[in-house]
N, C-alpha and C. Protein backbone atom coordinates (compact mmCIF):
# COMPACT_ATOMS: atom_id res chain seq x y z
N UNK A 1 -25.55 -20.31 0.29
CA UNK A 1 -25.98 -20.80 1.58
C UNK A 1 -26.89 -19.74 2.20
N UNK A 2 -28.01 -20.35 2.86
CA UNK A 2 -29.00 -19.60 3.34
C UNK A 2 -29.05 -19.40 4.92
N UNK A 3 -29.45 -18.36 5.68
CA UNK A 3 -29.61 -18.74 7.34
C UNK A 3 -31.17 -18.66 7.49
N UNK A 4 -31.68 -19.22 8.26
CA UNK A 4 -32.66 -18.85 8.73
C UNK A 4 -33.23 -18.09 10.09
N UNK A 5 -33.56 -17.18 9.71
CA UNK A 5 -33.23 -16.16 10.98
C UNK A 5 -33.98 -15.32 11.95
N UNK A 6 -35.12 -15.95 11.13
CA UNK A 6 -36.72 -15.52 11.83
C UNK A 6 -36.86 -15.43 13.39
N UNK A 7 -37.23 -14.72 14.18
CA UNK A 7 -37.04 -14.81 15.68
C UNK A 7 -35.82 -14.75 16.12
N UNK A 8 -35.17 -14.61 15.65
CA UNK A 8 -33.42 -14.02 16.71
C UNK A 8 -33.07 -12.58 16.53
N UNK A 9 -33.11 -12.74 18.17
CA UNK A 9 -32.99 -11.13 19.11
C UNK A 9 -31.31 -11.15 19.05
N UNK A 10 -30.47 -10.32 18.28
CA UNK A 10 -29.47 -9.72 18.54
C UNK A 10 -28.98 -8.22 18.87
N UNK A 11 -28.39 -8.34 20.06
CA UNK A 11 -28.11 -7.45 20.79
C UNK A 11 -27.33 -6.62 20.34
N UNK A 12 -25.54 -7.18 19.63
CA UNK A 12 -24.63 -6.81 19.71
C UNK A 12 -23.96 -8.10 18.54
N UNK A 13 -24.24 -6.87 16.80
CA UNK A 13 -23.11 -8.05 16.29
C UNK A 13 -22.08 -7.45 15.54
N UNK A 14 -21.17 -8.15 15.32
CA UNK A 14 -19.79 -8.16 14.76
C UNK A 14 -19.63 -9.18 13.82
N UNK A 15 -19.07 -8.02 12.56
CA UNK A 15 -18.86 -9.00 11.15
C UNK A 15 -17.88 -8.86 10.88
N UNK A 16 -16.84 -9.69 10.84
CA UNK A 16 -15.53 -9.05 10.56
C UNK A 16 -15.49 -9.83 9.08
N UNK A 17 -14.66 -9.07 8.48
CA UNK A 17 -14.47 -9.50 7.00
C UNK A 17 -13.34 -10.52 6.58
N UNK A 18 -12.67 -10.42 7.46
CA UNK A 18 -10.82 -11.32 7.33
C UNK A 18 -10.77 -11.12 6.19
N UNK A 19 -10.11 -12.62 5.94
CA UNK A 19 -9.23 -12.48 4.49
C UNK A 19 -10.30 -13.41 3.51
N UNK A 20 -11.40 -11.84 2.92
CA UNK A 20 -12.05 -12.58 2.08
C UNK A 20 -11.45 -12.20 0.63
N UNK A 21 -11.79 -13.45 -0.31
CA UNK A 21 -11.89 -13.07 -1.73
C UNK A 21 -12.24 -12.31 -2.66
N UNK A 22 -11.40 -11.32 -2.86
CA UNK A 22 -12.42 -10.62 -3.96
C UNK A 22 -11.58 -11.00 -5.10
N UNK A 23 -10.65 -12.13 -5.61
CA UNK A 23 -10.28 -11.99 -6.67
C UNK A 23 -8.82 -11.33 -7.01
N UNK A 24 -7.70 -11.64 -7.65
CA UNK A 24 -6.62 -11.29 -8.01
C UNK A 24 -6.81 -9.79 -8.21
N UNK A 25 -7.45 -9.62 -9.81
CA UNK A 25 -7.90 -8.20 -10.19
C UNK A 25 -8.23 -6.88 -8.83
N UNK A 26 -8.81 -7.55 -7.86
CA UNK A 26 -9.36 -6.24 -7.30
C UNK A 26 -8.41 -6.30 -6.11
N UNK A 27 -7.61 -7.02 -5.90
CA UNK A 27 -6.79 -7.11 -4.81
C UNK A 27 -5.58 -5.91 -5.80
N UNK A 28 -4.71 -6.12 -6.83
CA UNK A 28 -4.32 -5.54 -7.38
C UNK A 28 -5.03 -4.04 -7.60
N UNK A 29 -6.19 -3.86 -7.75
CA UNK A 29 -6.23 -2.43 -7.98
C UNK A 29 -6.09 -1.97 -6.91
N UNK A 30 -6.65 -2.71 -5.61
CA UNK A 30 -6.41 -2.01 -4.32
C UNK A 30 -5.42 -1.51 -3.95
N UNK A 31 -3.89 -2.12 -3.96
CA UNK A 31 -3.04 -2.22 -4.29
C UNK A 31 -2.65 -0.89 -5.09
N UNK A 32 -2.74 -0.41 -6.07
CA UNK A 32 -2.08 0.61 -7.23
C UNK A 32 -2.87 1.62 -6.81
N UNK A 33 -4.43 1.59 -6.40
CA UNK A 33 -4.68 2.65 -5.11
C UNK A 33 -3.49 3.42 -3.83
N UNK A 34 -3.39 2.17 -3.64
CA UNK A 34 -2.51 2.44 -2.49
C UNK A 34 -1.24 2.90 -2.35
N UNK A 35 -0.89 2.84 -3.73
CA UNK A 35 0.44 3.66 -4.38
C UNK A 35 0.36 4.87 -4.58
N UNK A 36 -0.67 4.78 -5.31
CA UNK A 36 -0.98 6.42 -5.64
C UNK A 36 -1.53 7.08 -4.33
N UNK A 37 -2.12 6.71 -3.69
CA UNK A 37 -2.34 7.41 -2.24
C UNK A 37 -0.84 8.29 -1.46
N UNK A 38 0.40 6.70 -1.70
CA UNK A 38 1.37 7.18 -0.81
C UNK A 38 1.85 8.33 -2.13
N UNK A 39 1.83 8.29 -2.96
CA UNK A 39 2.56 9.35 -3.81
C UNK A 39 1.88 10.58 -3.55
N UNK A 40 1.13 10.66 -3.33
CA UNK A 40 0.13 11.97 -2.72
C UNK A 40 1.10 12.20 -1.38
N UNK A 41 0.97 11.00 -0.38
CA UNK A 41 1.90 12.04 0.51
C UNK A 41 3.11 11.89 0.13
N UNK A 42 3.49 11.46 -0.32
CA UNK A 42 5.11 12.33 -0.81
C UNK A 42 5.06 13.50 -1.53
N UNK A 43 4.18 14.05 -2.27
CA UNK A 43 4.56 15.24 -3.02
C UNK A 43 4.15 15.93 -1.41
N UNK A 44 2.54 16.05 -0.80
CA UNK A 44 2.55 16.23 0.37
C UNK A 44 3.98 16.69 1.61
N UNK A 45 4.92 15.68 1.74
CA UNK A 45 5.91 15.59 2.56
C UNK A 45 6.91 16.89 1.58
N UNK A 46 7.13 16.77 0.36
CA UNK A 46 8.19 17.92 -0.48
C UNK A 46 7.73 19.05 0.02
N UNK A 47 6.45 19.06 -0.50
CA UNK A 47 5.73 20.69 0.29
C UNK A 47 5.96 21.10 1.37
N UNK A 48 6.08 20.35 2.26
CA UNK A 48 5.88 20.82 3.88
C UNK A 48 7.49 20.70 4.21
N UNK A 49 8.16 20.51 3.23
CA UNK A 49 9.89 20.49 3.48
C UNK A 49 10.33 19.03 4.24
N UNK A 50 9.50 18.01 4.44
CA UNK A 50 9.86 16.87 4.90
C UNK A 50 11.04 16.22 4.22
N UNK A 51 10.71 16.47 3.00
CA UNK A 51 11.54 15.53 2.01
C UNK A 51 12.42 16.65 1.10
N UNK A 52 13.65 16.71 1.15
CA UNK A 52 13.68 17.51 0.22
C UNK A 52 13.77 17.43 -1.34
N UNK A 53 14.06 17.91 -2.39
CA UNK A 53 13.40 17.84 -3.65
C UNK A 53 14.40 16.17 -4.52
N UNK A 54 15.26 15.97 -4.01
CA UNK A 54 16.42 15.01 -4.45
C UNK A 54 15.35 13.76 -4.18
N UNK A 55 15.51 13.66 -2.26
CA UNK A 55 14.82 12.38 -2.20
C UNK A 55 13.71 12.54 -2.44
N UNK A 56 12.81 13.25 -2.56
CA UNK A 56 11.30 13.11 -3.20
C UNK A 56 11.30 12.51 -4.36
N UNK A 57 12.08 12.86 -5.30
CA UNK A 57 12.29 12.56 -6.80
C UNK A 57 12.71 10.97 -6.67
N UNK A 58 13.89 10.65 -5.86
CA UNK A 58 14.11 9.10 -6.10
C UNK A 58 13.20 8.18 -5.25
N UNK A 59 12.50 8.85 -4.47
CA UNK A 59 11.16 7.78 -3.95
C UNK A 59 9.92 7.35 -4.59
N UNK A 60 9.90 9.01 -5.32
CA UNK A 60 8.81 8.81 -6.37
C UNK A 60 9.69 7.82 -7.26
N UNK A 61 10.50 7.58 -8.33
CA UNK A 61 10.86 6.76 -8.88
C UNK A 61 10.35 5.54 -8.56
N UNK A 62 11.09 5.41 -7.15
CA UNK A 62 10.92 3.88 -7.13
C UNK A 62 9.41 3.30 -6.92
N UNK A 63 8.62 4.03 -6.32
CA UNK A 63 7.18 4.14 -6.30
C UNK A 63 6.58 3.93 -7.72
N UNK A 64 6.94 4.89 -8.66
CA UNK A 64 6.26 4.66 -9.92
C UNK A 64 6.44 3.09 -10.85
N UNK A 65 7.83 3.20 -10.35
CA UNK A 65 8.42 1.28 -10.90
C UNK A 65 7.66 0.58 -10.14
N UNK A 66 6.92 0.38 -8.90
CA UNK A 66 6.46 -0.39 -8.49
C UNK A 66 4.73 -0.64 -8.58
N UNK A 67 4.64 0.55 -9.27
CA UNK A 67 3.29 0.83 -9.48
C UNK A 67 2.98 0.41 -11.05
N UNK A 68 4.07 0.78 -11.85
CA UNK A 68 3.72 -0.35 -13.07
C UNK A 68 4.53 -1.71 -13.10
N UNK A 69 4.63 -2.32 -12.10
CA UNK A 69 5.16 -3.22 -12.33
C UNK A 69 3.46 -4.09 -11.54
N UNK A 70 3.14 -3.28 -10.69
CA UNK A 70 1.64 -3.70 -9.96
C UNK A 70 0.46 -4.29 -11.10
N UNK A 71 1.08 -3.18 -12.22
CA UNK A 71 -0.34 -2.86 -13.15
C UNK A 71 -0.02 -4.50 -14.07
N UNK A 72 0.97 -4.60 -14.24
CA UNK A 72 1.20 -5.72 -15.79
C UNK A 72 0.42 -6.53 -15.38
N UNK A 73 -0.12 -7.72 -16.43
CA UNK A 73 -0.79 -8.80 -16.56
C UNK A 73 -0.09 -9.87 -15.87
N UNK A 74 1.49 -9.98 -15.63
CA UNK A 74 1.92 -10.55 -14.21
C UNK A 74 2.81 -9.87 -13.47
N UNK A 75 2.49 -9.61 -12.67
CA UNK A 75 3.36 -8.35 -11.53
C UNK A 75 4.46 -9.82 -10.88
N UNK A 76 5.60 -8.95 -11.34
CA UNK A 76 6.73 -9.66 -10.05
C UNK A 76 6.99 -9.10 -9.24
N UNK A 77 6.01 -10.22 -8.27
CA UNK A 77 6.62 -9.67 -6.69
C UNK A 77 8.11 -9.31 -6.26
N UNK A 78 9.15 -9.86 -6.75
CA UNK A 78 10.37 -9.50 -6.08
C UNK A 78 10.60 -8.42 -6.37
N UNK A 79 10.15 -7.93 -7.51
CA UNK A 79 10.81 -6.30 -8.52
C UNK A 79 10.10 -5.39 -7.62
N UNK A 80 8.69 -5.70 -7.63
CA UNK A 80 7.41 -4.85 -6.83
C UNK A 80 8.07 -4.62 -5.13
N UNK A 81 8.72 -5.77 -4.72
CA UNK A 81 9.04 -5.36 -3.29
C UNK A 81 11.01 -4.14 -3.34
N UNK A 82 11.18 -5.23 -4.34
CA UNK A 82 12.68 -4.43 -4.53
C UNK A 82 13.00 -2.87 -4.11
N UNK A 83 11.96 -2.64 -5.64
CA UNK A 83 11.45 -0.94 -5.60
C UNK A 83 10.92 -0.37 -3.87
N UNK A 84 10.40 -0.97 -3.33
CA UNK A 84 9.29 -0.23 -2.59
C UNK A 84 10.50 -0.47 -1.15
N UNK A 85 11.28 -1.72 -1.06
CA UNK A 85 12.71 -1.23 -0.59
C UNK A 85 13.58 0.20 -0.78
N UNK A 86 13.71 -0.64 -2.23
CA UNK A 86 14.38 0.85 -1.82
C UNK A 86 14.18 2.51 -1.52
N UNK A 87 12.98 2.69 -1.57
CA UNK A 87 12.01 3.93 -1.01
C UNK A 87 12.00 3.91 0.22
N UNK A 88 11.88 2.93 0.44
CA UNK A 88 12.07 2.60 2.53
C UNK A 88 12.97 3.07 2.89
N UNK A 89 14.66 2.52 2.12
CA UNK A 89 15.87 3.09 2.33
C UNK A 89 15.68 4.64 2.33
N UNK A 90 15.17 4.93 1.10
CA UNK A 90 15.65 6.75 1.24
C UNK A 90 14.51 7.23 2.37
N UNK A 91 13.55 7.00 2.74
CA UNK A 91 12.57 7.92 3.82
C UNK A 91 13.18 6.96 5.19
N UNK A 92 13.52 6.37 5.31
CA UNK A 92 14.19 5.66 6.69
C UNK A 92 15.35 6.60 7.40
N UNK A 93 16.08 7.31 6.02
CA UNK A 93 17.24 7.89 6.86
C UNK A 93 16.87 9.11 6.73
N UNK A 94 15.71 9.67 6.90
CA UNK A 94 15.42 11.35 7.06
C UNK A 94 14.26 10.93 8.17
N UNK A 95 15.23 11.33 9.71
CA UNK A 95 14.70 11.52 10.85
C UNK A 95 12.52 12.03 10.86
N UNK A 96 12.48 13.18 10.43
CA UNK A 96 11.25 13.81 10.45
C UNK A 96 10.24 13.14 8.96
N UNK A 97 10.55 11.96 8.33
CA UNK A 97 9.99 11.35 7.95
C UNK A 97 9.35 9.88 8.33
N UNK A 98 8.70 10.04 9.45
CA UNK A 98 8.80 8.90 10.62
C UNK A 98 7.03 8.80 9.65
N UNK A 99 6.08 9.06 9.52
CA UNK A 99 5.06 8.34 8.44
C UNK A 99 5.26 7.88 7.58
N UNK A 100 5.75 8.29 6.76
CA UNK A 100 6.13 7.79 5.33
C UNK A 100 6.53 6.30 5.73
N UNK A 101 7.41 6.54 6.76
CA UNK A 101 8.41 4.86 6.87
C UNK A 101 7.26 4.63 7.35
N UNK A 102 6.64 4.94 8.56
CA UNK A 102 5.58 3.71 8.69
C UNK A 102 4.57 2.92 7.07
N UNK A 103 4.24 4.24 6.31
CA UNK A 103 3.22 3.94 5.17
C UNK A 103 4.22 2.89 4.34
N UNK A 104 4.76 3.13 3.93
CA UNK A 104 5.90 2.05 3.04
C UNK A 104 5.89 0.85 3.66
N UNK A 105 6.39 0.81 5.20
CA UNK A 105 6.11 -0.45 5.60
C UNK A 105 4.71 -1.23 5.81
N UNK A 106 3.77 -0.51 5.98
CA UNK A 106 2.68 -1.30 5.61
C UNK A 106 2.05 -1.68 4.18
N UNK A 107 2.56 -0.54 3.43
CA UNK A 107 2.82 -1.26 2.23
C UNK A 107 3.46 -2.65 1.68
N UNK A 108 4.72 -2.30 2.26
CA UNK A 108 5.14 -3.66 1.22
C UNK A 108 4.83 -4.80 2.38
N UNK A 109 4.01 -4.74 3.69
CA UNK A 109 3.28 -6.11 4.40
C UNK A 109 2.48 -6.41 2.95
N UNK A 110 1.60 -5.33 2.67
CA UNK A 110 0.17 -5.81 2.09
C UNK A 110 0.87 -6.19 0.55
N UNK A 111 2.20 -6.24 -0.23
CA UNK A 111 2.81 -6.44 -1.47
C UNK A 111 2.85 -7.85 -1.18
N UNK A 112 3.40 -8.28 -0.13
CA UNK A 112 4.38 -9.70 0.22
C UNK A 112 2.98 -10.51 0.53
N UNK A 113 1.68 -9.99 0.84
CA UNK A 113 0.53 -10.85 0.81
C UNK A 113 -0.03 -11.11 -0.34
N UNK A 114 -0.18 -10.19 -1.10
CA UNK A 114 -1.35 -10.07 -2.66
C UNK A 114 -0.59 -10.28 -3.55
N UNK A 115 0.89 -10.31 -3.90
CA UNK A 115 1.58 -11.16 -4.85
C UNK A 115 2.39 -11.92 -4.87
């Protein structure tokens, strides 16, 4: 589809993108991006003593299960959210981990949309 657009004076525009298509594939890599991002701040959070070395280790776990479960040729959503539950559980009950819980929870919004 074409516009024709010759002679229009715009002042002030806004493109918002919503919920466009790019396709299963790239929604998924976005996705396993976004895993590996939060695993960055979790080793991040160990360092700075947020997390200490126990729950770092079982968040990463469940992070990594959810990150190949992201990758397969069909990702199950319930396993993919399961995992990323239960990571919620362990950074939920350590007070001075108040990002992380936010990042997880916007995580598994954007899990429960793309699979």
């Amino acid at each position: 589809m074409t516009f024709h657009q010759e002679g229009q004076k715009v002042n002030r525009q806004y493109n918002a993108a919503g919920d466009m298509y790019f396709g299963e594939q790239s929604k998924e890599k976005n996705f396993t991006e976004l895993l590996k991002t939060f695993k960055q701040q979790l080793n991040q959070a160990r360092e700075q003593g947020i997390l200490d070395e126990d729950a770092s280790t079982d968040v990463d776990y469940h992070i990594t299960k959810a990150l190949q479960q992201a990758t397969k040729p069909q990702p199950d959503k319930k396993s993919i959210l399961d995992y990323l539950g239960k990571a919620q559980k362990i950074v939920e009950g350590i007070a001075s981990a108040g990002a992380l819980t936010a990042s997880i929870v916007q995580i598994i919004g954007i899990a429960q949309r793309i699979f």
